[in-house]
C-alpha atoms as a PDB file:
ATOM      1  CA  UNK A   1     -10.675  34.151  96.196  1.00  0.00           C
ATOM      2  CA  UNK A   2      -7.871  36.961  95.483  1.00  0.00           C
ATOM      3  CA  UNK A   3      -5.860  38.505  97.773  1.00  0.00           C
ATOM      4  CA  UNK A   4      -3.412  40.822  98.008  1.00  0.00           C
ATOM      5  CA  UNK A   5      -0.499  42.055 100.057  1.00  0.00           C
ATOM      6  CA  UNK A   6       2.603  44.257  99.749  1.00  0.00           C
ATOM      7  CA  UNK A   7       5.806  42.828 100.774  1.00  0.00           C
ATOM      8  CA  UNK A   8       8.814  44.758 101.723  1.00  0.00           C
ATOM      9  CA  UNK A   9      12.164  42.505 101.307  1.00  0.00           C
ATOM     10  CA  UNK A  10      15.623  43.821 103.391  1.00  0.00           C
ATOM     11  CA  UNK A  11      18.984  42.201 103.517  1.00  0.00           C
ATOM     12  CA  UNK A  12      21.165  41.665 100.104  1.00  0.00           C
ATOM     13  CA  UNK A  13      18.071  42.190  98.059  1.00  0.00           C
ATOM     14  CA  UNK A  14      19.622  44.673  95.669  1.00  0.00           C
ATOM     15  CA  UNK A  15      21.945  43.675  92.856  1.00  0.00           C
ATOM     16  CA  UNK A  16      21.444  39.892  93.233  1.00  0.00           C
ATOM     17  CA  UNK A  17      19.105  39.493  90.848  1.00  0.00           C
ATOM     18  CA  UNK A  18      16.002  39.404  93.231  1.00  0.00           C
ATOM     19  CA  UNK A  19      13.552  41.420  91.025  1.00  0.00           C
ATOM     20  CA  UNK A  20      13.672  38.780  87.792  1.00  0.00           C
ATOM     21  CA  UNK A  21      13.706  35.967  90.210  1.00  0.00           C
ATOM     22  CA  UNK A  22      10.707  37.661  91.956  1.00  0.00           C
ATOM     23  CA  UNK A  23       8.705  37.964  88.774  1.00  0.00           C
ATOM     24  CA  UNK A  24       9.769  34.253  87.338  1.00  0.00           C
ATOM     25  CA  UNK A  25       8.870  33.058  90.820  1.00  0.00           C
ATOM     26  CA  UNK A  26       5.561  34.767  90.636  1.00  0.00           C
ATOM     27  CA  UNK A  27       4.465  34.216  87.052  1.00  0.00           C
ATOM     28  CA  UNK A  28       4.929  29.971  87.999  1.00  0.00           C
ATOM     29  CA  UNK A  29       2.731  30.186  90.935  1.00  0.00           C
ATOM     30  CA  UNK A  30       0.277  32.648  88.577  1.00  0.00           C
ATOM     31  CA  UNK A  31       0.276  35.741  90.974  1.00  0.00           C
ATOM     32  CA  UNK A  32       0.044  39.020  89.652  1.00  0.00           C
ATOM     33  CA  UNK A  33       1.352  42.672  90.778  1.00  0.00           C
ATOM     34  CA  UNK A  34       5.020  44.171  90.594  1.00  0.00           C
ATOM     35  CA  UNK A  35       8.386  43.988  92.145  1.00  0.00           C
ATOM     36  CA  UNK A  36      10.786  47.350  92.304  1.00  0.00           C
ATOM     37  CA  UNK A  37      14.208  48.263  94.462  1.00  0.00           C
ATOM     38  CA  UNK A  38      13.671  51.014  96.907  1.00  0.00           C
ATOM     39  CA  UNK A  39      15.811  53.672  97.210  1.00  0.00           C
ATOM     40  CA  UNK A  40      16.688  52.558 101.208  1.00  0.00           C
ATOM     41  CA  UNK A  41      18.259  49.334  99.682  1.00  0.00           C
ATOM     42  CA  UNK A  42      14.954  47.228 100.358  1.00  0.00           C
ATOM     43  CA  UNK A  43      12.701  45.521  97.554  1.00  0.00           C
ATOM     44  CA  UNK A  44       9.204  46.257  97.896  1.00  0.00           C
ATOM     45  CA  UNK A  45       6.672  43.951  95.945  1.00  0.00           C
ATOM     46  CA  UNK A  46       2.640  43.693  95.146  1.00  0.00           C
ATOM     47  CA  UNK A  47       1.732  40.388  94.693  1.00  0.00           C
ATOM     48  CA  UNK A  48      -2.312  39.419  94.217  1.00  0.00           C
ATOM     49  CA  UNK A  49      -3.839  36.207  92.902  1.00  0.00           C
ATOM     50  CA  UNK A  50      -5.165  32.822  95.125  1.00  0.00           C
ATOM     51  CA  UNK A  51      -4.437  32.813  98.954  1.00  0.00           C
ATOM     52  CA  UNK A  52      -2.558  29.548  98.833  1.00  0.00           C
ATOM     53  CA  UNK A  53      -0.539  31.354  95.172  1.00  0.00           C
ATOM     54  CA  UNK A  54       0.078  34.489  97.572  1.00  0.00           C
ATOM     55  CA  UNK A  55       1.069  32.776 100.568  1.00  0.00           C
ATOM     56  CA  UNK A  56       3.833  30.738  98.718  1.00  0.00           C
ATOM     57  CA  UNK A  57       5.393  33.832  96.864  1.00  0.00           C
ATOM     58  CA  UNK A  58       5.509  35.373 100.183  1.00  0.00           C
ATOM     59  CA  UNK A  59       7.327  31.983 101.629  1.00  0.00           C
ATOM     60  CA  UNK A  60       9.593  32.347  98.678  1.00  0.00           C
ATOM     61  CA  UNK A  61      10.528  36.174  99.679  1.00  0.00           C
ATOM     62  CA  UNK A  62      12.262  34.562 102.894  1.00  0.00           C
ATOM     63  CA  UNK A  63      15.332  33.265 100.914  1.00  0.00           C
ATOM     64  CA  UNK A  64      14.584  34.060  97.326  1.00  0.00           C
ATOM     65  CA  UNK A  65      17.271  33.567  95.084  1.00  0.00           C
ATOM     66  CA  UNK A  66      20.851  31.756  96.150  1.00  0.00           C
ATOM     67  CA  UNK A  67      22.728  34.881  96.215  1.00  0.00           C
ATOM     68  CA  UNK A  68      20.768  37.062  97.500  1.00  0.00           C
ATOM     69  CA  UNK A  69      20.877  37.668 101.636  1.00  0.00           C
ATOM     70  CA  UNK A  70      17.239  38.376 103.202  1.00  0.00           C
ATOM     71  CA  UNK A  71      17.359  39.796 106.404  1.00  0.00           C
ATOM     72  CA  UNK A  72      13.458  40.625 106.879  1.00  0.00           C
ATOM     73  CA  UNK A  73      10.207  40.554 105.150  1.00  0.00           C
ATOM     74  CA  UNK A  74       7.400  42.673 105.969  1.00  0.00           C
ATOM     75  CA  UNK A  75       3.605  41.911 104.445  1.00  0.00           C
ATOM     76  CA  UNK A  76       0.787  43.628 104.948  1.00  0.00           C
ATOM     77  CA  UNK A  77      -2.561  43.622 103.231  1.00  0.00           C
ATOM     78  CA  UNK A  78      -3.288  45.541 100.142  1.00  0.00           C
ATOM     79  CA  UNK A  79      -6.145  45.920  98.115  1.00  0.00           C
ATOM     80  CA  UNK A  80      -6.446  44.438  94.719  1.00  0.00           C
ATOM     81  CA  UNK A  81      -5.490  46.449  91.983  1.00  0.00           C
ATOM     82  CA  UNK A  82      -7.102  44.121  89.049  1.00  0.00           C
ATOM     83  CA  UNK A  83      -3.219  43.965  87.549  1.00  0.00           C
ATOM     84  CA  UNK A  84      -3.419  40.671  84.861  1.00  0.00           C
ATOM     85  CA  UNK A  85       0.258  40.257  84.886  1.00  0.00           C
ATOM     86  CA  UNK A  86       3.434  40.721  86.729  1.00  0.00           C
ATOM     87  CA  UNK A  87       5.962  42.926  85.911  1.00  0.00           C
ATOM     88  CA  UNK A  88       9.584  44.568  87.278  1.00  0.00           C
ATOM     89  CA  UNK A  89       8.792  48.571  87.236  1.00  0.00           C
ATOM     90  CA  UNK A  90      11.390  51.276  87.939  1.00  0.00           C
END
């Protein structure tokens, strides 16, 4: 079954390399959506695919990669957007 969910990351999420890790994190477990930096300093993401593919991305967001700094994430449900890939958008 797909899911979805938007996640918003805070801490040192900008400038450490979080969005490629995001989407090379995401295209292994197969999820689909997009990842972007917010303008507050925060990265906010889309991630859809299987619950158990969802759920681990999300897991991931609570560390992500070794430089970065996360502070807080945020998910809420989203509705599935039919996206067949994931990508970094502005």
């Amino acid at each position: 079954m797909t899911m979805a969910v938007e996640v918003r990351v805070t801490g040192r999420v900008q400038g450490v390399a979080f969005r490629w890790h995001t989407e090379e994190e995401a295209r292994r477990l197969g999820v689909v959506g997009w990842v972007r930096n917010e303008v507050d300093g925060s990265v906010l993401l889309h991630a859809e695919g299987d619950e158990v593919a969802v759920d681990d991305l999300v897991a991931w967001c609570h560390h992500g990669p070794p430089s970065a700094r996360v502070q807080d994430v945020a998910v809420r449900e989203a509705a599935v957007s039919g996206a067949t890939s994931f990508e970094t958008t502005a």
